[in-house]
PDB file of N, CA and C in Angstrom:
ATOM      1  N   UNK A   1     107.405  90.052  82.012  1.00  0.00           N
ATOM      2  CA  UNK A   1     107.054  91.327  81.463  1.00  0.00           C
ATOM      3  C   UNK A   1     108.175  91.783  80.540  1.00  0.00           C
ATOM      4  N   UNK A   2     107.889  92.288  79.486  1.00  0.00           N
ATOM      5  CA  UNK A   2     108.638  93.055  78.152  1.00  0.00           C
ATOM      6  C   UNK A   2     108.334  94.029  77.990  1.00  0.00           C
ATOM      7  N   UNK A   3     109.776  95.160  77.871  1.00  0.00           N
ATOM      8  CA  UNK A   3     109.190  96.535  77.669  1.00  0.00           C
ATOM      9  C   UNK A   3     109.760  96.785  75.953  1.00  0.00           C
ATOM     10  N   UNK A   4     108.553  97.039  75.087  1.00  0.00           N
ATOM     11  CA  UNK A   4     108.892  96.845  74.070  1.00  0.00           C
ATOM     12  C   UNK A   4     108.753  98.665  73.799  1.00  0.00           C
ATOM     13  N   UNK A   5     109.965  99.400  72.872  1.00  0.00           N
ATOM     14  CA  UNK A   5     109.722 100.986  72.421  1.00  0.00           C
ATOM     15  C   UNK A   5     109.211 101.682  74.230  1.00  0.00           C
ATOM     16  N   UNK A   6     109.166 101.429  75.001  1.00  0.00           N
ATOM     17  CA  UNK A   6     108.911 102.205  76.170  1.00  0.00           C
ATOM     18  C   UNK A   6     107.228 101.773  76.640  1.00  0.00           C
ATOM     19  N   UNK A   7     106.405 100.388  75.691  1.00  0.00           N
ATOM     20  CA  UNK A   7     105.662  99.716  76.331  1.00  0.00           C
ATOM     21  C   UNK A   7     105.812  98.856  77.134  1.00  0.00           C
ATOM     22  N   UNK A   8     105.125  98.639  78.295  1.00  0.00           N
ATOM     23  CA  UNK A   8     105.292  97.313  78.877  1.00  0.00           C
ATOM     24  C   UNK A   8     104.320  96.435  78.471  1.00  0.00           C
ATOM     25  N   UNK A   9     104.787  95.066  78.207  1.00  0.00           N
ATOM     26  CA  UNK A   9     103.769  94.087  77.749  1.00  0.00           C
ATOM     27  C   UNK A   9     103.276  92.426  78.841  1.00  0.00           C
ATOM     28  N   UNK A  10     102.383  91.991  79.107  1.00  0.00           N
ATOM     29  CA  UNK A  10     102.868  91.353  80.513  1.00  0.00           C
ATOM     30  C   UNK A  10     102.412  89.933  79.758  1.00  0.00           C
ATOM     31  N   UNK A  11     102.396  88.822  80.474  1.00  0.00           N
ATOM     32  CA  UNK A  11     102.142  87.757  79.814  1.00  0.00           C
ATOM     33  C   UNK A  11     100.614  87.893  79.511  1.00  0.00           C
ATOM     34  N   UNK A  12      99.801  86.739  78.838  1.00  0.00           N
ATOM     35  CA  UNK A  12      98.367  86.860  79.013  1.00  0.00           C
ATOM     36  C   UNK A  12      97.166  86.877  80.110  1.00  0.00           C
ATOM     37  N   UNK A  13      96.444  87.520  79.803  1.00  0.00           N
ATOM     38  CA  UNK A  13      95.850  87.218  80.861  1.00  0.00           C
ATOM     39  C   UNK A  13      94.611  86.760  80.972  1.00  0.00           C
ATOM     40  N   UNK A  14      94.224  85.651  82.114  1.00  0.00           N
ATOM     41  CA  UNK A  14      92.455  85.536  81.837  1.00  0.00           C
ATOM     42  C   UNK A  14      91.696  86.128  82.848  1.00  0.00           C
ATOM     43  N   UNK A  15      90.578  85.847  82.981  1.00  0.00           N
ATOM     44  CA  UNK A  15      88.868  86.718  83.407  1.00  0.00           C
ATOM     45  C   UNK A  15      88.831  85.771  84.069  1.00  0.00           C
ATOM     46  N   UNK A  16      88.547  86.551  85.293  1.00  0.00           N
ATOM     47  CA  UNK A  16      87.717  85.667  86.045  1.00  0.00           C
ATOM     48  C   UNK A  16      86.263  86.011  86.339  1.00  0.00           C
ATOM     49  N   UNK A  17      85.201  85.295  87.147  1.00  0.00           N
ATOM     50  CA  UNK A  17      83.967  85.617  86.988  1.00  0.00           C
ATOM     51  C   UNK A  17      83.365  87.147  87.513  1.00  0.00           C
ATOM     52  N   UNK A  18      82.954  87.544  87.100  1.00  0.00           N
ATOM     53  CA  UNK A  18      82.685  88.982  87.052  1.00  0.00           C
ATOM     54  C   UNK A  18      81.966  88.816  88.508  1.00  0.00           C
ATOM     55  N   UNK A  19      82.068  90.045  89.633  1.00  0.00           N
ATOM     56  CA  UNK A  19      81.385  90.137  90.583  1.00  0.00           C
ATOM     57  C   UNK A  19      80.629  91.774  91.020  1.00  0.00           C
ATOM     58  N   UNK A  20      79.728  91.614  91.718  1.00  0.00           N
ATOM     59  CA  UNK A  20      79.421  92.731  92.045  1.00  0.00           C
ATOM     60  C   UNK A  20      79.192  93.609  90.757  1.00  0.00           C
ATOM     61  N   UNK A  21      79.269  93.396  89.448  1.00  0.00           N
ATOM     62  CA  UNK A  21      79.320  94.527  88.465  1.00  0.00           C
ATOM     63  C   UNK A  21      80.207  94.583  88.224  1.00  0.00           C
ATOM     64  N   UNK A  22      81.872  94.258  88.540  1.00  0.00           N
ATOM     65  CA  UNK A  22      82.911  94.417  88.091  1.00  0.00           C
ATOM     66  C   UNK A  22      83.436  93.182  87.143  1.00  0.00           C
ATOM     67  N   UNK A  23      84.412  93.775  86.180  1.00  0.00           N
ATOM     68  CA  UNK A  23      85.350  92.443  85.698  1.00  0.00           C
ATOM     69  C   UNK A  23      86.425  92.242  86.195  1.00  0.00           C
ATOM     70  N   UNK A  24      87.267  91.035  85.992  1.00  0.00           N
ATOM     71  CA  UNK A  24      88.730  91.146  86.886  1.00  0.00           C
ATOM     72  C   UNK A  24      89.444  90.099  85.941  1.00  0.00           C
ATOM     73  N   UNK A  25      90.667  90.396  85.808  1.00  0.00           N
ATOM     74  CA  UNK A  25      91.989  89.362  85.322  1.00  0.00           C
ATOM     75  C   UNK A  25      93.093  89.942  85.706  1.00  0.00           C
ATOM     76  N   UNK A  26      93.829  88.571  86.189  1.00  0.00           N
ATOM     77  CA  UNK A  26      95.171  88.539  86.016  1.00  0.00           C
ATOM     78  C   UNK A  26      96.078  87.487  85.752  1.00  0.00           C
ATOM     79  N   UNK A  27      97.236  87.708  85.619  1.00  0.00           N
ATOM     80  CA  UNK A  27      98.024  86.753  85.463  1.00  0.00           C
ATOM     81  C   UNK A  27      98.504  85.026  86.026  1.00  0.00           C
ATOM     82  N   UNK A  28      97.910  84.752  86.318  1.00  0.00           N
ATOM     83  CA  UNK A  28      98.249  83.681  87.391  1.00  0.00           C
ATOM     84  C   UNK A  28      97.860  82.124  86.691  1.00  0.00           C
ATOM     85  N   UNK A  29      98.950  81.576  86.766  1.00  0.00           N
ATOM     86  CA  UNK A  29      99.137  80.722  86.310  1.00  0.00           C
ATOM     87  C   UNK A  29      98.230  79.192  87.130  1.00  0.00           C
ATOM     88  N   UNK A  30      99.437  78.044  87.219  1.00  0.00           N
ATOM     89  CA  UNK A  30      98.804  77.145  87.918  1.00  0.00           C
ATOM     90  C   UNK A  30      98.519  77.547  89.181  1.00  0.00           C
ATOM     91  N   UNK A  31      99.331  77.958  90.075  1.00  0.00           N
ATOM     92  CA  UNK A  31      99.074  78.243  91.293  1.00  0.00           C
ATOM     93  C   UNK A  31      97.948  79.970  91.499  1.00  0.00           C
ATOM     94  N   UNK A  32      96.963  79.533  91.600  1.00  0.00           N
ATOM     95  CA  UNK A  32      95.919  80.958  91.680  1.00  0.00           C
ATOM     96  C   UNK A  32      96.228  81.971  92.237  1.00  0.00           C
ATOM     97  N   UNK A  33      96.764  81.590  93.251  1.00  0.00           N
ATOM     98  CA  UNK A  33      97.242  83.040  94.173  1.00  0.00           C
ATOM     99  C   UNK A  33      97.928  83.561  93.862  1.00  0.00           C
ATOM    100  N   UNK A  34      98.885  82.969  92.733  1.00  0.00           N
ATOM    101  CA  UNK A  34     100.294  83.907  92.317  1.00  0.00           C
ATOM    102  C   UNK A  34     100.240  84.553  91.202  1.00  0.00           C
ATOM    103  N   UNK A  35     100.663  86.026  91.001  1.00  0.00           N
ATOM    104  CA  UNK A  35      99.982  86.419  90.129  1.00  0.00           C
ATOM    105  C   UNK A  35     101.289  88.039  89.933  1.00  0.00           C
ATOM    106  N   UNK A  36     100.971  89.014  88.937  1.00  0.00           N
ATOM    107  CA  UNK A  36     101.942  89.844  88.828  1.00  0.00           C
ATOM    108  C   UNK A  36     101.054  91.206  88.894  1.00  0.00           C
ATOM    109  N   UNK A  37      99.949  90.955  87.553  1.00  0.00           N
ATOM    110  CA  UNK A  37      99.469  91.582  87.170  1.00  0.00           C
ATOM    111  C   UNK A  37      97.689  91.811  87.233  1.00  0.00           C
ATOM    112  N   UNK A  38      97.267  92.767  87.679  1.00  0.00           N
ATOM    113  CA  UNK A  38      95.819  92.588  87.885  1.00  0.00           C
ATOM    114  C   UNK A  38      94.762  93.768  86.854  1.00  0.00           C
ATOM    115  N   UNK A  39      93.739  93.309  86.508  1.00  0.00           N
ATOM    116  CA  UNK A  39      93.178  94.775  85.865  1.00  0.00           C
ATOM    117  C   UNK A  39      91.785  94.094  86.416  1.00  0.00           C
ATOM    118  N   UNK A  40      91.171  95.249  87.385  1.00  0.00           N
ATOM    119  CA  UNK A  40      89.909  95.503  87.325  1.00  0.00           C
ATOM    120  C   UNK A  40      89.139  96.484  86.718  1.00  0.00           C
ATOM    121  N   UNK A  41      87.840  96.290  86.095  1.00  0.00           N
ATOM    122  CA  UNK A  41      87.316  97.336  85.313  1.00  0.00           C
ATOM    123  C   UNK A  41      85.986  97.347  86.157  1.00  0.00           C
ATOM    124  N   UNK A  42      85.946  98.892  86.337  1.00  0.00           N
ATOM    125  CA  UNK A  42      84.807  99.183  87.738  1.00  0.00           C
ATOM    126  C   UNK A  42      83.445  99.443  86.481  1.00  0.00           C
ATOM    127  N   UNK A  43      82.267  99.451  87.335  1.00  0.00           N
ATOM    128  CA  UNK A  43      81.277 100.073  87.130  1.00  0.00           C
ATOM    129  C   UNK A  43      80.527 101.753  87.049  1.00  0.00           C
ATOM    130  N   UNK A  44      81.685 102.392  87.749  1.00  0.00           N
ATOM    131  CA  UNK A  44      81.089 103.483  88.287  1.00  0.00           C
ATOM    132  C   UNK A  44      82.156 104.308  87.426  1.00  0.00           C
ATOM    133  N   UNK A  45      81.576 105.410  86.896  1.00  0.00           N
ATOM    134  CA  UNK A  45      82.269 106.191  85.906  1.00  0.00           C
ATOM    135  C   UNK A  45      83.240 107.389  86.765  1.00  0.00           C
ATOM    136  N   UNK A  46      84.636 107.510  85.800  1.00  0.00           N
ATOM    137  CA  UNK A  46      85.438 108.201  86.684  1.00  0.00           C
ATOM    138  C   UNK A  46      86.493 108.890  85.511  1.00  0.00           C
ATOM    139  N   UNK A  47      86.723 109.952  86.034  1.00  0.00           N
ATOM    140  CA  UNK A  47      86.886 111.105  84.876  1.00  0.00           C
ATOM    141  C   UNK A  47      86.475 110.763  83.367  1.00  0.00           C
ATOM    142  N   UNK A  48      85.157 110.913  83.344  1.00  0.00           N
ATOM    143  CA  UNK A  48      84.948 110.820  81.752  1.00  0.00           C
ATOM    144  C   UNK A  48      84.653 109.815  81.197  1.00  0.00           C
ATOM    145  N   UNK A  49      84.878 108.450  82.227  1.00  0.00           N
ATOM    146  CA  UNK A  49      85.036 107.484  81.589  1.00  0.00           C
ATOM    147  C   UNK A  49      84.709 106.103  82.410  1.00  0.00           C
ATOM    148  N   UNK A  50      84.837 105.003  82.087  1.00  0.00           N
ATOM    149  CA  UNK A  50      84.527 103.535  82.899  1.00  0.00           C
ATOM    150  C   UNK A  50      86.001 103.575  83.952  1.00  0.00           C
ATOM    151  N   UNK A  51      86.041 103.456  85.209  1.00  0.00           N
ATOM    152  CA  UNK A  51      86.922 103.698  86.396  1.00  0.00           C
ATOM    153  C   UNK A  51      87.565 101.884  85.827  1.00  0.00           C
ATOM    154  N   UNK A  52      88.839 102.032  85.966  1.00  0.00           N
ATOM    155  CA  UNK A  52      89.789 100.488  86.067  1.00  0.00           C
ATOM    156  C   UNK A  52      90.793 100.958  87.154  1.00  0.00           C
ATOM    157  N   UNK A  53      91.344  99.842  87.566  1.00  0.00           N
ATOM    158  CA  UNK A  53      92.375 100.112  88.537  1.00  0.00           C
ATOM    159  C   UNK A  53      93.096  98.762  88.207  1.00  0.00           C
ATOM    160  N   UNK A  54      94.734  99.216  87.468  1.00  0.00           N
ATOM    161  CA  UNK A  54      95.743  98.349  87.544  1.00  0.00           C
ATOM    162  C   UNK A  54      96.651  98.009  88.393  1.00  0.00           C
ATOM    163  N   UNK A  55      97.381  97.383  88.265  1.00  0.00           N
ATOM    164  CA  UNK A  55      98.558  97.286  89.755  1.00  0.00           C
ATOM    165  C   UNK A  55      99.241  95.735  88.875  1.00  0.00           C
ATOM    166  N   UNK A  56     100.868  96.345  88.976  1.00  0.00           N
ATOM    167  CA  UNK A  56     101.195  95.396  88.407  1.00  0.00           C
ATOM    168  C   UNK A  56     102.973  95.315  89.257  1.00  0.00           C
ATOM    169  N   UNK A  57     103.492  93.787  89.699  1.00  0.00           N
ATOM    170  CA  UNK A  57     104.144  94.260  90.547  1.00  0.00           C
ATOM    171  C   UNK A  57     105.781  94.012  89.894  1.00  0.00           C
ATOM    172  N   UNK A  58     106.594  94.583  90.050  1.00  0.00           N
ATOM    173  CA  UNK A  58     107.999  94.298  89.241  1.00  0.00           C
ATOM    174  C   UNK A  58     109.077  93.975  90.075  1.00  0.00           C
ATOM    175  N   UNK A  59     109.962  93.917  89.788  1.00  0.00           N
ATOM    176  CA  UNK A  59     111.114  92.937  90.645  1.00  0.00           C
ATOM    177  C   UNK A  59     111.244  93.645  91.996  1.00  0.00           C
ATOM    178  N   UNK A  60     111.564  95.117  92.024  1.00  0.00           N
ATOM    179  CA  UNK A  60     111.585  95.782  93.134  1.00  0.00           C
ATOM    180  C   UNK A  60     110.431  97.023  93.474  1.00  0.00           C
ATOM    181  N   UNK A  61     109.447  96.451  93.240  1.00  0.00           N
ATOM    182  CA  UNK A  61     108.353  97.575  94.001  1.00  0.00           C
ATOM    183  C   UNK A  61     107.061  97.421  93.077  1.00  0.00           C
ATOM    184  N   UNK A  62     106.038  97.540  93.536  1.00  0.00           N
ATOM    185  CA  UNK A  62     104.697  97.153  93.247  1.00  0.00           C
ATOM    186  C   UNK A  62     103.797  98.606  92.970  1.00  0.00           C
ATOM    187  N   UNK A  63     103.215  98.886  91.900  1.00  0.00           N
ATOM    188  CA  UNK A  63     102.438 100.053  91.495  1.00  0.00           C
ATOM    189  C   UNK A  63     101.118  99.793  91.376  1.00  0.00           C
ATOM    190  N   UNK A  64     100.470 100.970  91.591  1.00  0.00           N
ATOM    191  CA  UNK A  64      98.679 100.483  91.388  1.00  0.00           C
ATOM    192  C   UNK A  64      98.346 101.827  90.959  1.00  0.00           C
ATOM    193  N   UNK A  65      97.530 101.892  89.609  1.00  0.00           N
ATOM    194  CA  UNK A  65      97.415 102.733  88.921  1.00  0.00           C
ATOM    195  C   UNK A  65      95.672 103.191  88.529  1.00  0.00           C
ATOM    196  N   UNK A  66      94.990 104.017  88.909  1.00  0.00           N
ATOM    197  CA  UNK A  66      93.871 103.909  88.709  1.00  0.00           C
ATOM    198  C   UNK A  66      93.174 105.107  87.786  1.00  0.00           C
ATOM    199  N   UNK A  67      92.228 105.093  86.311  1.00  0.00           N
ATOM    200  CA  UNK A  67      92.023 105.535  85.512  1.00  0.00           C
ATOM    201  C   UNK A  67      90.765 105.682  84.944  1.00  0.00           C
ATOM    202  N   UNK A  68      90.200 106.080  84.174  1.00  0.00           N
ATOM    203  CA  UNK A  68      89.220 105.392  83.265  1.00  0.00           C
ATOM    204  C   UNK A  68      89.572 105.071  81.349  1.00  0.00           C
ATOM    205  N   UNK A  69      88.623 104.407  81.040  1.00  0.00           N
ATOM    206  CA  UNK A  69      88.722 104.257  79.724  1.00  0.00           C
ATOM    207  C   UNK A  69      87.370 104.725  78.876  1.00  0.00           C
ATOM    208  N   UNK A  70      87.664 105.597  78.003  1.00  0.00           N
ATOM    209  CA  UNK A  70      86.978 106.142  76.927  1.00  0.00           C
ATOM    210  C   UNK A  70      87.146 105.592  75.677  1.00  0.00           C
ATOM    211  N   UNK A  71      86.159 105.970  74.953  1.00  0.00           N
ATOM    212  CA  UNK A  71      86.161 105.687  73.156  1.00  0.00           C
ATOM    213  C   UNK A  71      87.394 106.598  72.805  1.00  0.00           C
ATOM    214  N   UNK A  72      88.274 106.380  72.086  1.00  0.00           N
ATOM    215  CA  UNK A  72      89.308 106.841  71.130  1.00  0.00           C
ATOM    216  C   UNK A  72      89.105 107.106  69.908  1.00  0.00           C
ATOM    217  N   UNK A  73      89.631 107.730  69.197  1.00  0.00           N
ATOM    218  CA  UNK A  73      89.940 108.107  67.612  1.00  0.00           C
ATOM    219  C   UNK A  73      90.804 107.359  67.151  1.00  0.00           C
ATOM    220  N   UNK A  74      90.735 106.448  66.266  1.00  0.00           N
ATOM    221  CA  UNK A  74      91.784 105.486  66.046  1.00  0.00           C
ATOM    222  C   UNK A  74      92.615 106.099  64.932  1.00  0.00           C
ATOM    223  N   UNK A  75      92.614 106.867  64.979  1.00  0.00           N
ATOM    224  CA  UNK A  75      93.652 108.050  64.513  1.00  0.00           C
ATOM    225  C   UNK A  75      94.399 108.850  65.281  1.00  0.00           C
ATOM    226  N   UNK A  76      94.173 108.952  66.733  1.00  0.00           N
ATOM    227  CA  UNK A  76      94.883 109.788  67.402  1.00  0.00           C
ATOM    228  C   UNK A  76      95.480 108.731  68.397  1.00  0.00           C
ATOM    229  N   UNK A  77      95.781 106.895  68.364  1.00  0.00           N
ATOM    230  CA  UNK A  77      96.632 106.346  68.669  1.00  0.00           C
ATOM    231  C   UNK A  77      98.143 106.666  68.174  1.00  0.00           C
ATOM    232  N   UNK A  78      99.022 106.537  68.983  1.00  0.00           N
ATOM    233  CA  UNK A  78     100.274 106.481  68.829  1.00  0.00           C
ATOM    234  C   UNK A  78     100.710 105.158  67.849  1.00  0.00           C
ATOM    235  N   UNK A  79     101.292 105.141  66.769  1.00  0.00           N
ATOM    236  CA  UNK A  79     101.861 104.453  65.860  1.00  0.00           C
ATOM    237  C   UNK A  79     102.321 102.705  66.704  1.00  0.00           C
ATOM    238  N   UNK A  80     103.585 103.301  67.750  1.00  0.00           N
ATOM    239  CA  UNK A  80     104.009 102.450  68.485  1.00  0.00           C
ATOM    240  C   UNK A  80     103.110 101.980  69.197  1.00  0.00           C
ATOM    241  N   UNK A  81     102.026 102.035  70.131  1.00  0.00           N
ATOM    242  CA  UNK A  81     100.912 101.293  70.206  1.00  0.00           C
ATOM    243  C   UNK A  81     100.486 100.447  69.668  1.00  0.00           C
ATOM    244  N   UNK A  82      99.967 100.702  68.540  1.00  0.00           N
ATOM    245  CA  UNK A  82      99.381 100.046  67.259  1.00  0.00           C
ATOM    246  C   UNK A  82     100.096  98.597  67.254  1.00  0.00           C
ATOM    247  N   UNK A  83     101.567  99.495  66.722  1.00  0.00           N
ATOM    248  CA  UNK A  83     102.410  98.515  66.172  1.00  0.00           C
ATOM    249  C   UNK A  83     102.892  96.814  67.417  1.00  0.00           C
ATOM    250  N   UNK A  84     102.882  97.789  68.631  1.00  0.00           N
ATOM    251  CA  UNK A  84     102.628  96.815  70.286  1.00  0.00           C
ATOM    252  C   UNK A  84     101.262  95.871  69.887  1.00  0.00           C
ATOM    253  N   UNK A  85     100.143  96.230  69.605  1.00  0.00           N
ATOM    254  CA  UNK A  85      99.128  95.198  69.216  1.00  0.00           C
ATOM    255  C   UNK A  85      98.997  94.968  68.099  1.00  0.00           C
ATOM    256  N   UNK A  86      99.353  94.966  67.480  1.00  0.00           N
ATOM    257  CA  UNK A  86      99.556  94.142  66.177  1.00  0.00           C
ATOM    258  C   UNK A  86     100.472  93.143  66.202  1.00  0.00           C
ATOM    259  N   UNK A  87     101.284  92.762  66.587  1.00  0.00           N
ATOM    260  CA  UNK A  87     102.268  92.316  66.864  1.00  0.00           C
ATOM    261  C   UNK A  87     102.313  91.222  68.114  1.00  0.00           C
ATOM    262  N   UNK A  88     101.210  91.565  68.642  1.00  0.00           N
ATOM    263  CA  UNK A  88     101.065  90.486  69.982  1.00  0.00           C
ATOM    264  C   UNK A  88      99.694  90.036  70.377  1.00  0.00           C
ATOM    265  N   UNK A  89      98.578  90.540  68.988  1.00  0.00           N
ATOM    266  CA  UNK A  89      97.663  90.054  69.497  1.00  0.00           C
ATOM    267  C   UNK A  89      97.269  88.606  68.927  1.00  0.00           C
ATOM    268  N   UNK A  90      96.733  87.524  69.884  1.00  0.00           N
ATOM    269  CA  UNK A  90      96.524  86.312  69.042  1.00  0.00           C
ATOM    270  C   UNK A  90      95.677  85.962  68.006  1.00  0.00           C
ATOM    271  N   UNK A  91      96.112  84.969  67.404  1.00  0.00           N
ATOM    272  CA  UNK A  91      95.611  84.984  66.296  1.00  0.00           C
ATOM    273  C   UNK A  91      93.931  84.102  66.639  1.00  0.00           C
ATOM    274  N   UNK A  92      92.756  84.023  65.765  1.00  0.00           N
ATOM    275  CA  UNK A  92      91.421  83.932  66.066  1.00  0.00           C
ATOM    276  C   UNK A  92      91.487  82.453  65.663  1.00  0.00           C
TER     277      UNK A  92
END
């Protein structure tokens, strides 16, 4: 994990098979079970928006963060954001 301008950025991550209505990825390399970082994206709407629940764990203590995601104004992103994906997203 890299904290770039006060983002954190984690390695990539893949999908695994969607269950129940939900999606899921995380980090985990060869060994499956091992892993840092998780994002599930729920079905069921929660403040305003599609419910996710992150949790990502760091050298000394493990957080789990739960939210939703809405449509944005891609004008009312933060610059440094932007500039965080632009900068790290792969190329097609």
């Amino acid at each position: 994990m890299i904290a770039i301008d006060g983002v954190f950025k984690t390695e990539a991550m893949k999908e695994d098979p969607p269950q129940n209505g939900e999606r899921y990825w995380n980090d985990a390399g060869e060994d499956k079970m091992v892993y840092s970082t998780t994002l599930t994206l729920g079905e069921t709407p929660y403040n305003g928006g599609q419910a996710f629940m992150y949790r990502q764990h760091f050298s000394n203590w493990t957080g789990a963060f739960m939210g939703s995601l809405s449509k944005a104004d891609f004008n009312s992103v933060q610059q440094t954001w932007i500039n965080v994906f632009d900068e790290n997203t792969p190329s097609l």
